[in-house]
C-alpha atoms as a PDB file:
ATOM      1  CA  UNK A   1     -12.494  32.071  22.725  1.00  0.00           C
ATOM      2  CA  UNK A   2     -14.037  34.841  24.934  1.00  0.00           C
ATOM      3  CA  UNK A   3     -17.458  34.108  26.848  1.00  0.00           C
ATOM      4  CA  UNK A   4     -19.539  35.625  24.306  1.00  0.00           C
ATOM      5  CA  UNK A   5     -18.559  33.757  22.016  1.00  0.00           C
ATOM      6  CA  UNK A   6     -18.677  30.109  24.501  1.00  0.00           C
ATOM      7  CA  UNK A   7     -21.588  31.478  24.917  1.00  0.00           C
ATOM      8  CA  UNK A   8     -22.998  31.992  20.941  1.00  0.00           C
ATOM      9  CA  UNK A   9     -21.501  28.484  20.521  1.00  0.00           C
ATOM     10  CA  UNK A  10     -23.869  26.671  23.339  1.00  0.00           C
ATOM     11  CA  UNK A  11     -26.784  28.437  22.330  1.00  0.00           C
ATOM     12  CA  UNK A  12     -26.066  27.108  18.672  1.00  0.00           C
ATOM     13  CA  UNK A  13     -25.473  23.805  19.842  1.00  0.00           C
ATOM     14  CA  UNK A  14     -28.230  23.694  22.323  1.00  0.00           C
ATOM     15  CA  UNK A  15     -30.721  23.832  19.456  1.00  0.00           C
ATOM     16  CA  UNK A  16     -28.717  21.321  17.060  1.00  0.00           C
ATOM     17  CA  UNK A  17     -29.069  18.571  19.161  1.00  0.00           C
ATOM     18  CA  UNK A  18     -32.884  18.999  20.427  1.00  0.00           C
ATOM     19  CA  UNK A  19     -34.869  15.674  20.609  1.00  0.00           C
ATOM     20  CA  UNK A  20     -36.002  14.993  17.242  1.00  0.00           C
ATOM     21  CA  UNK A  21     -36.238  12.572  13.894  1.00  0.00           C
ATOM     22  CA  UNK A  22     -33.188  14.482  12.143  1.00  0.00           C
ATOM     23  CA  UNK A  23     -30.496  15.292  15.267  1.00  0.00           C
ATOM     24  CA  UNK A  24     -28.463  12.988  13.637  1.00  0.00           C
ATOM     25  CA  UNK A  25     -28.124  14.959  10.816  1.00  0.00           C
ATOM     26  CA  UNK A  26     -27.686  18.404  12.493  1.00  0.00           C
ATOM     27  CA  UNK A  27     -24.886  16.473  14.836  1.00  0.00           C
ATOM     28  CA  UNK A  28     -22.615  15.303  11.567  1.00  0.00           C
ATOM     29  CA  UNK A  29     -23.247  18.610  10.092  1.00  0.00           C
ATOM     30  CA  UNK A  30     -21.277  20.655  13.334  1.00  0.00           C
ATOM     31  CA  UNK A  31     -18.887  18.001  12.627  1.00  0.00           C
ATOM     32  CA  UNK A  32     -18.677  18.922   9.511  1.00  0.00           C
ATOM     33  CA  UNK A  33     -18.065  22.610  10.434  1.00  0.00           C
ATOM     34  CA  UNK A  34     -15.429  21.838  12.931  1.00  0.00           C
ATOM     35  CA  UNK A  35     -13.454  19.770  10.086  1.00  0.00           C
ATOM     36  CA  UNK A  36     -14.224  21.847   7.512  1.00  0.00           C
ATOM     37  CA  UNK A  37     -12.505  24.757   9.483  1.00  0.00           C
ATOM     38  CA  UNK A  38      -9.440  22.809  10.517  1.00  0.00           C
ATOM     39  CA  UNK A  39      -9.195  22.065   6.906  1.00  0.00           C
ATOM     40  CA  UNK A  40      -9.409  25.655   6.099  1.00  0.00           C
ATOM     41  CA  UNK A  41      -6.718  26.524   8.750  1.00  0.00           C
ATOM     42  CA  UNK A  42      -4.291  23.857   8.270  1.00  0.00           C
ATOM     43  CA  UNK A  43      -3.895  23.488   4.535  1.00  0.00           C
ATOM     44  CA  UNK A  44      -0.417  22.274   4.637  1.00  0.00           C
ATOM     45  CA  UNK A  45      -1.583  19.022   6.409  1.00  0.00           C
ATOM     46  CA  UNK A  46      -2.988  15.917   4.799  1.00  0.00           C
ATOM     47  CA  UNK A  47      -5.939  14.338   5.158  1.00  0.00           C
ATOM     48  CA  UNK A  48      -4.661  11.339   7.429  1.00  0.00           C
ATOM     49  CA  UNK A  49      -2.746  13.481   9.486  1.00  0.00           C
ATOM     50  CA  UNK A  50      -6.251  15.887   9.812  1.00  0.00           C
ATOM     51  CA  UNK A  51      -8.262  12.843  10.301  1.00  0.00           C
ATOM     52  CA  UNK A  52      -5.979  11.544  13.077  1.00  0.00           C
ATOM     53  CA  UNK A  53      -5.499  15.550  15.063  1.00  0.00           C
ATOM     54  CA  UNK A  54      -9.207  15.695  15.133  1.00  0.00           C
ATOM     55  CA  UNK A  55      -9.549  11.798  16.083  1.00  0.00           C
ATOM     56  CA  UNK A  56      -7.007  12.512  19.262  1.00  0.00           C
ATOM     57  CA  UNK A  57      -9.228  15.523  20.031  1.00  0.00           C
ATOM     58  CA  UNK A  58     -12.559  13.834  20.090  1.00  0.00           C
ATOM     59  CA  UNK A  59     -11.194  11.019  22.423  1.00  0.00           C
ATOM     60  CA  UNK A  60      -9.605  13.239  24.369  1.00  0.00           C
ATOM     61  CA  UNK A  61     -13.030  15.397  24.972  1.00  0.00           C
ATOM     62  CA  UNK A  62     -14.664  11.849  25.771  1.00  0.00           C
ATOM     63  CA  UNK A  63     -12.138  10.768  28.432  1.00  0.00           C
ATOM     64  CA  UNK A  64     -13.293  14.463  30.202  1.00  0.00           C
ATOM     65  CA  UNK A  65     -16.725  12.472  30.955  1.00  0.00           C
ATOM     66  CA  UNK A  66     -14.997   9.739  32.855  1.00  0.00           C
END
């Protein structure tokens, strides 16, 4: 990913998550996205083994905040 496009990418995400009554929403929807993609990209994968790559990823971003 170049810096224009880190860049796009905040900005999107920036206004999904804004204080508000449906953040919730607009948060499972860019998960959505993300899985949706890998889905797209790694069709000769199953669903478990999707679920668990994308699992490992998301607790590996969260143990970068420690």
């Amino acid at each position: 990913m170049n810096r224009f496009e880190r860049w796009f990418l905040k900005r999107i995400f920036k206004k999904q998550v804004k204080q508000g009554p449906w953040r919730h929403l607009h948060i499972i929807e860019l998960y959505m996205l993300i899985r949706e993609s890998v889905e797209n990209e790694f069709t000769e994968d199953n669903p478990l083994d999707l679920y668990r790559f994308l699992m490992n990823r998301f607790y590996e971003s969260v143990a970068d905040l420690k």
